[in-house]
C-alpha atoms as a PDB file:
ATOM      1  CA  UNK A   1     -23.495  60.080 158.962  1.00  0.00           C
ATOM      2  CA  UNK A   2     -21.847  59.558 161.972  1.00  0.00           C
ATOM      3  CA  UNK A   3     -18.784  62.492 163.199  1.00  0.00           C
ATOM      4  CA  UNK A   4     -15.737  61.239 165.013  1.00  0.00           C
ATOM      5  CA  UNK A   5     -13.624  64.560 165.913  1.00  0.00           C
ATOM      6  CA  UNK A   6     -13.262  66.161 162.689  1.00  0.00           C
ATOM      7  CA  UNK A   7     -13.752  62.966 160.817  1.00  0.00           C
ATOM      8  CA  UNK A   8     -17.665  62.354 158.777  1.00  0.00           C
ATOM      9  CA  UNK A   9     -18.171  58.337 158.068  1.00  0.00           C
ATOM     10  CA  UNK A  10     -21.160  56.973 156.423  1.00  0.00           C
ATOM     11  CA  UNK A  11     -23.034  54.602 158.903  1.00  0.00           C
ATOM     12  CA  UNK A  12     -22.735  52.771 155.381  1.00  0.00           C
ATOM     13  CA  UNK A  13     -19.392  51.362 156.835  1.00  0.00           C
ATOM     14  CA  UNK A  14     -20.530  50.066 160.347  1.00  0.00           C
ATOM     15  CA  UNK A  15     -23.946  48.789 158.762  1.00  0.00           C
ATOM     16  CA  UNK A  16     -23.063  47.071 155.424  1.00  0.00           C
ATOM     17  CA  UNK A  17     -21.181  44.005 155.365  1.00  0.00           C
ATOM     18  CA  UNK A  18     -18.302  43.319 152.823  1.00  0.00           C
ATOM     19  CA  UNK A  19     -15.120  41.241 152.648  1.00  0.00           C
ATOM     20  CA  UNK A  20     -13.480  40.864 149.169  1.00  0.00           C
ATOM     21  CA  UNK A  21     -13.778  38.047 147.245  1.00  0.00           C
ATOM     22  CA  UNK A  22     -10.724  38.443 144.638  1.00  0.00           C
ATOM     23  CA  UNK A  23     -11.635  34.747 143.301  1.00  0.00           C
ATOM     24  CA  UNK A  24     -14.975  36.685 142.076  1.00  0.00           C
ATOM     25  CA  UNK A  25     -13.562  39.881 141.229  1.00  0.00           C
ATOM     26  CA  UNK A  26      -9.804  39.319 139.792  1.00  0.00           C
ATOM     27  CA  UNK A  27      -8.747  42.603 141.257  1.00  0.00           C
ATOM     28  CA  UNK A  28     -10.293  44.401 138.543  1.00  0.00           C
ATOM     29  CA  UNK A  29     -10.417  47.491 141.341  1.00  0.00           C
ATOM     30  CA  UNK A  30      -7.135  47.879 140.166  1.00  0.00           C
ATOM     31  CA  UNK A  31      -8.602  48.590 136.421  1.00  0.00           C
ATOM     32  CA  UNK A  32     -11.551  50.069 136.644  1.00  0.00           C
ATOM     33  CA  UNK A  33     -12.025  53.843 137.303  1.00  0.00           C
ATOM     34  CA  UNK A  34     -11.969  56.699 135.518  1.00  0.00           C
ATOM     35  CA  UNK A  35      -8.343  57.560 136.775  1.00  0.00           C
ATOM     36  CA  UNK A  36      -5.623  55.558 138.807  1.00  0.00           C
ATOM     37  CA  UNK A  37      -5.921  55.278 142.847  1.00  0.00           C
ATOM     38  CA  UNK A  38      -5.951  58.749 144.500  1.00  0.00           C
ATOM     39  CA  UNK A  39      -2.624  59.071 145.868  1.00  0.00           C
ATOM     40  CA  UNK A  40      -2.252  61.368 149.114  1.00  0.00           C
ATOM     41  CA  UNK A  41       0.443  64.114 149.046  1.00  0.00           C
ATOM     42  CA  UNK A  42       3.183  62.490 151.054  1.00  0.00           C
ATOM     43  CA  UNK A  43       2.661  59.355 148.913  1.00  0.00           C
ATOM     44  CA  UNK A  44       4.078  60.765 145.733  1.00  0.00           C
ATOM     45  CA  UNK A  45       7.480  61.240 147.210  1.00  0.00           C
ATOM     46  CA  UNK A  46       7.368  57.521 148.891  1.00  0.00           C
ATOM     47  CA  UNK A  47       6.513  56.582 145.076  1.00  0.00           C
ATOM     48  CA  UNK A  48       9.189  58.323 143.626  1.00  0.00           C
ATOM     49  CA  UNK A  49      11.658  56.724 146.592  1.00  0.00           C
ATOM     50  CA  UNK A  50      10.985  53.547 146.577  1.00  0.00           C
ATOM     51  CA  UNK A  51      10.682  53.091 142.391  1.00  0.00           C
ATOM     52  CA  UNK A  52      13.784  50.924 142.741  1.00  0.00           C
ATOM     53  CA  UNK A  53      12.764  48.507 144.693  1.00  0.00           C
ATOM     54  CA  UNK A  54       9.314  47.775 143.067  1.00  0.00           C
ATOM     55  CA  UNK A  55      10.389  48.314 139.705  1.00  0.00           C
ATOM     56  CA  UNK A  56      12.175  44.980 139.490  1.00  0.00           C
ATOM     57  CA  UNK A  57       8.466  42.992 140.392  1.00  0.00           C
ATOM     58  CA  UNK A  58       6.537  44.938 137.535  1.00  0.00           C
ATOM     59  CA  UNK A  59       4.997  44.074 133.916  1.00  0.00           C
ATOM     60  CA  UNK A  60       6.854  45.534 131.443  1.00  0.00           C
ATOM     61  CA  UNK A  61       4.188  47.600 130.265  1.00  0.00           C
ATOM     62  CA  UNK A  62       3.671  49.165 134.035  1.00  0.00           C
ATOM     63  CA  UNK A  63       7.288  49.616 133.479  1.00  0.00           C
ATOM     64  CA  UNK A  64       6.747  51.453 130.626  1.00  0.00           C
ATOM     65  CA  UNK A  65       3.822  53.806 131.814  1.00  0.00           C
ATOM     66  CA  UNK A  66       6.087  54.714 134.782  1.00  0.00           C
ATOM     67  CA  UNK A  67       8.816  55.855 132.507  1.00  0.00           C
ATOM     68  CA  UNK A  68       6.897  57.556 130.016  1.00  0.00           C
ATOM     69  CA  UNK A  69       4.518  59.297 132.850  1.00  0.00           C
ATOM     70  CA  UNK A  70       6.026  59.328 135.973  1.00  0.00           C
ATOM     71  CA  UNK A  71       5.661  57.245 139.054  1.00  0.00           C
ATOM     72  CA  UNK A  72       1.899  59.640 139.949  1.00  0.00           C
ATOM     73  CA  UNK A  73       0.415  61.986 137.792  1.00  0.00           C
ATOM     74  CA  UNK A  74      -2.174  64.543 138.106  1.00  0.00           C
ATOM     75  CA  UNK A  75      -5.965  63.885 136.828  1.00  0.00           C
ATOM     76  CA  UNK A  76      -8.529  65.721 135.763  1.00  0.00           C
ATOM     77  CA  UNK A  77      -9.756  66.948 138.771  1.00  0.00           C
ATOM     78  CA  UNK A  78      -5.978  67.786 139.158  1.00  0.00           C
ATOM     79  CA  UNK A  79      -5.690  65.168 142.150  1.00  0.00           C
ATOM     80  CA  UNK A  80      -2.531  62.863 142.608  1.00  0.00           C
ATOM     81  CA  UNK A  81      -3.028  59.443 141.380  1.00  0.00           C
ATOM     82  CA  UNK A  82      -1.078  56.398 139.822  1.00  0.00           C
ATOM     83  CA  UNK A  83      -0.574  56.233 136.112  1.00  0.00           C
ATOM     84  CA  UNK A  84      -2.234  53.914 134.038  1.00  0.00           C
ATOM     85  CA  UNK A  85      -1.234  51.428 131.066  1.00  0.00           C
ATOM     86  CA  UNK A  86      -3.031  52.556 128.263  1.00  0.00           C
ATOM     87  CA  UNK A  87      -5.385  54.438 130.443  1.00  0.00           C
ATOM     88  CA  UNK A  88      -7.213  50.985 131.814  1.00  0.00           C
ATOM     89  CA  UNK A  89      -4.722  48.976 134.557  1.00  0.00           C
ATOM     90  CA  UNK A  90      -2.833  50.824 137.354  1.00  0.00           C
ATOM     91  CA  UNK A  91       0.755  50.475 136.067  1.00  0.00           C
ATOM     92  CA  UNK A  92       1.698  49.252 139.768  1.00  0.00           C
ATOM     93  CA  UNK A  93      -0.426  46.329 138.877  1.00  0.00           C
ATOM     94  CA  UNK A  94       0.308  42.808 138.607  1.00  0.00           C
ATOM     95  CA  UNK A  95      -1.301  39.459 137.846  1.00  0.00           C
ATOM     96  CA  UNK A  96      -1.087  36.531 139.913  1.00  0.00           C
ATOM     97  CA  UNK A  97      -2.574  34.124 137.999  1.00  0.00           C
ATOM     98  CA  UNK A  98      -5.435  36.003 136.211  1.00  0.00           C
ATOM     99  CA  UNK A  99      -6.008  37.495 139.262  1.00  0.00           C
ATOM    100  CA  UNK A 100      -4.797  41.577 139.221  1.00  0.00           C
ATOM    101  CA  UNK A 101      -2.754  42.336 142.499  1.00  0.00           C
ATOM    102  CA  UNK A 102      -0.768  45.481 143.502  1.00  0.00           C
ATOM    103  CA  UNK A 103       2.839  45.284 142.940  1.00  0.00           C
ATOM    104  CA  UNK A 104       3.786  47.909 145.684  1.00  0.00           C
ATOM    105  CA  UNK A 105       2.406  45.406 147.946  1.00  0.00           C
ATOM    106  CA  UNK A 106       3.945  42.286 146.272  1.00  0.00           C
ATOM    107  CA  UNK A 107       7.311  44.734 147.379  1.00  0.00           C
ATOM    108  CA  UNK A 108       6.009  45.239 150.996  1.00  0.00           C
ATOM    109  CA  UNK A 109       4.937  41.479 151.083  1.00  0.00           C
ATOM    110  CA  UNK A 110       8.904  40.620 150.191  1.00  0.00           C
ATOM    111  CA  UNK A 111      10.552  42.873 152.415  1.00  0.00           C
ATOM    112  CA  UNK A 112      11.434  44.592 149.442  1.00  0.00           C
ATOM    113  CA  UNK A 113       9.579  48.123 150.960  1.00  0.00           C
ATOM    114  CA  UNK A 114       8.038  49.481 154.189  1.00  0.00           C
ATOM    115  CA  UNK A 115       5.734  51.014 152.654  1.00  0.00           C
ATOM    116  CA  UNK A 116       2.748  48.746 151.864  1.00  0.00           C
ATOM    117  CA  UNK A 117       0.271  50.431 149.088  1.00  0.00           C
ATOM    118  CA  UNK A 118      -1.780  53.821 148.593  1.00  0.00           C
ATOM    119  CA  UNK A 119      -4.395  54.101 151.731  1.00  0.00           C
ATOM    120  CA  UNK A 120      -7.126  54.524 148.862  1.00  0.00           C
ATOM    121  CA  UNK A 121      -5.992  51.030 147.371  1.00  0.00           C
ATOM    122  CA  UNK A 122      -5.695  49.802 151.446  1.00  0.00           C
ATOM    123  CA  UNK A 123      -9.148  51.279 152.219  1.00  0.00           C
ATOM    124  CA  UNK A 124     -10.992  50.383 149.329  1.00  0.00           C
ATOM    125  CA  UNK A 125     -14.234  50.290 148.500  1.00  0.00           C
ATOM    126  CA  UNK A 126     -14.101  52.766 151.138  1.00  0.00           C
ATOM    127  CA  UNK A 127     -12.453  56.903 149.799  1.00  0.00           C
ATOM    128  CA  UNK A 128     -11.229  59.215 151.863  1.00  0.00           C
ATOM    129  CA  UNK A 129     -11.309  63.077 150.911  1.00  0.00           C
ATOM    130  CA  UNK A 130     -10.050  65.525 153.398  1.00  0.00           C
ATOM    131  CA  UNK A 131     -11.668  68.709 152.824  1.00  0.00           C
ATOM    132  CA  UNK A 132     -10.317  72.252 154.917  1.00  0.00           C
ATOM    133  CA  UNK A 133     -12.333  71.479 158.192  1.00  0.00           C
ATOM    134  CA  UNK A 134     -12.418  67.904 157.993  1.00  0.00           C
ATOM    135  CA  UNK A 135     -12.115  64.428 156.479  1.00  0.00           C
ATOM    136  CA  UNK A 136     -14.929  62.264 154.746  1.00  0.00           C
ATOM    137  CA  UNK A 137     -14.945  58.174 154.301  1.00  0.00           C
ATOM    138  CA  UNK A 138     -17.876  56.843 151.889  1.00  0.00           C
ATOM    139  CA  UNK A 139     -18.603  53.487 151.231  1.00  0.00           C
ATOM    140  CA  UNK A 140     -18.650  53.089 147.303  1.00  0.00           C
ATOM    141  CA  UNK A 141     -21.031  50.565 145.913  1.00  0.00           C
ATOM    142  CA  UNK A 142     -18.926  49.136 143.104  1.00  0.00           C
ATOM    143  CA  UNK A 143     -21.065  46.561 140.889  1.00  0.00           C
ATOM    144  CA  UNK A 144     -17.885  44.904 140.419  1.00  0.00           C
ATOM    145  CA  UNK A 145     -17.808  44.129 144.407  1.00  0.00           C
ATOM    146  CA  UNK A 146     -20.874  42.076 144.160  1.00  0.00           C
ATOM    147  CA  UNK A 147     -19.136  39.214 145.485  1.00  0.00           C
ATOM    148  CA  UNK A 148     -17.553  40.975 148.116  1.00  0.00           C
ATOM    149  CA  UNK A 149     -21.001  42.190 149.692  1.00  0.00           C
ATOM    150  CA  UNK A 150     -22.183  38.507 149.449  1.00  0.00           C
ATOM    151  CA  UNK A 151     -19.071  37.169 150.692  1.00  0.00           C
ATOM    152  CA  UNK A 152     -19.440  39.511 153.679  1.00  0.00           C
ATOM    153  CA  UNK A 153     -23.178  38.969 153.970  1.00  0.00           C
ATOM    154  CA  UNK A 154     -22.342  35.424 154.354  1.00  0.00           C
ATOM    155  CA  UNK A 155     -19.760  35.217 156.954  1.00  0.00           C
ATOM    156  CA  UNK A 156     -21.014  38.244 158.707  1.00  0.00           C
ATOM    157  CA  UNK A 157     -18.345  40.706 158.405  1.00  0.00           C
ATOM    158  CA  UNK A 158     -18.729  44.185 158.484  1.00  0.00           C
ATOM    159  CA  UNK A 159     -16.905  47.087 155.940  1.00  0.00           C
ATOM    160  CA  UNK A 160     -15.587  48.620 159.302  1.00  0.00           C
ATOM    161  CA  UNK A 161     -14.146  45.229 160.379  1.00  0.00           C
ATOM    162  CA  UNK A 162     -12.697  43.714 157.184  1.00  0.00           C
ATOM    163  CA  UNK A 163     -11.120  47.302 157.149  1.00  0.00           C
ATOM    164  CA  UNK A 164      -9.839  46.909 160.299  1.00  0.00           C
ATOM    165  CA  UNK A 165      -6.458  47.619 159.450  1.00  0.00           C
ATOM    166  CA  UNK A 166      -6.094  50.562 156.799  1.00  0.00           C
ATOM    167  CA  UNK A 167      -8.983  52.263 159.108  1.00  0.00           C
ATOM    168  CA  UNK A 168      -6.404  52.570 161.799  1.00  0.00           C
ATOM    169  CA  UNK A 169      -4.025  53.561 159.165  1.00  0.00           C
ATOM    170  CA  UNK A 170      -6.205  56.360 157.880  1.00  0.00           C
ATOM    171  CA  UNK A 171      -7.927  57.436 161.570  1.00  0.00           C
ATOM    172  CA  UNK A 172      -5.763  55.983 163.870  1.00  0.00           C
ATOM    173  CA  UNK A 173      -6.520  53.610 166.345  1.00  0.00           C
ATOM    174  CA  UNK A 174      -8.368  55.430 169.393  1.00  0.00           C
ATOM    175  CA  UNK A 175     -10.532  56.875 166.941  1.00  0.00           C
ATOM    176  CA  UNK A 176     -11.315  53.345 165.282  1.00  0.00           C
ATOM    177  CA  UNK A 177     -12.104  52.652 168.571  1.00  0.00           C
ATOM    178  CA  UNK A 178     -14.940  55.307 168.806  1.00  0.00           C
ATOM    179  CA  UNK A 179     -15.891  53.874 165.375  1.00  0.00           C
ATOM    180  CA  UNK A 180     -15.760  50.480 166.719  1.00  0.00           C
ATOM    181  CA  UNK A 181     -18.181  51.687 169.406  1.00  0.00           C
ATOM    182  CA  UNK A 182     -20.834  53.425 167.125  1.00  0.00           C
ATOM    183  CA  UNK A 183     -20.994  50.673 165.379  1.00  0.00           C
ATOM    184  CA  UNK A 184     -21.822  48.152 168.699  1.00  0.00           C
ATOM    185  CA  UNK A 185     -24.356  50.851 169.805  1.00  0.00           C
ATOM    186  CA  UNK A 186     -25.860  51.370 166.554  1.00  0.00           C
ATOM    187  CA  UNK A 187     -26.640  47.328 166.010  1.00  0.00           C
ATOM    188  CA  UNK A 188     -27.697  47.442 169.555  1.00  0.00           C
ATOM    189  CA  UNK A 189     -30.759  49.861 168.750  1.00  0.00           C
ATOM    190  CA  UNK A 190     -31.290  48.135 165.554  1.00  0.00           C
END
């Protein structure tokens, strides 16, 4: 593990390599789980905000789950996170082709929002968890993101650097910058 202020990172994310490879995947992130995408606190109010403006861009059946459940719920662990249709796809979820995308995004992408997606749909395969003292990213090891660790294997990028941007989101960017630096130093005594 490697500590940045109050932050703990898995030397998984300056050491593995990963960029996604939707064309393998489909965007099934945006299925799979036992729950929708963690949603931090502030992002439940920008969800209930901007539900106007993304509505319009939905499936009807994300439509639906929104209306029946509410644009977050609460899980079983009693965490925020995005409702589901039929307790499978994120009911922000779209297709593009048969490719699942995020629809909060397809908003952002259009000008539609300012607000671009969840940070744990921005950062993934990488979570964040903030505990009392301090805050925790882990690299999950999807089997589903198969493709995205060859993809990354094969044009050499890293998880830290295909992350680039919702790691500044989530840390900020002087302490990507100390990230950014661990990670040069560690593949220097590798």
């Amino acid at each position: 593990m490697l500590y940045i202020d109050n932050i703990l990172i898995s030397l998984d994310i300056i050491t593995r390599k990963f960029a996604c490879d939707l064309r393998q995947c489909r965007g099934v992130c945006c299925r799979d789980g036992d729950s929708g995408a963690p949603l931090l606190e502030e992002e439940v109010g920008v969800l209930e905000n901007i539900w106007p403006d993304i509505m319009p861009l939905l499936r009807p059946e994300g439509i639906d789950a929104v209306r029946e459940q509410g644009t977050s719920i609460k899980d079983w662990e009693d965490d925020h996170v995005t409702p589901l249709i039929d307790d499978l796809d994120c009911a922000y979820s779209v297709f593009s082709g048969n490719i699942l995308m995020c629809g909060i995004e397809k908003a952002w992408t259009e000008g539609k929002t300012d607000f671009r997606k969840p940070l744990s749909c921005h950062l993934f395969p990488v979570r964040l968890k903030n505990y009392n003292d301090f805050t925790a990213l882990n690299y999950e090891e999807w089997p589903v993101c198969l493709g995205g660790r060859r993809k990354g294997r094969k044009d050499g990028i890293y998880l830290y650097e295909f992350l680039k941007e919702p790691l500044i989101r989530a840390l900020g960017r002087e302490k990507y910058k100390k990230l950014i630096a661990a990670a040069i130093q560690l593949q220097k005594e590798s």
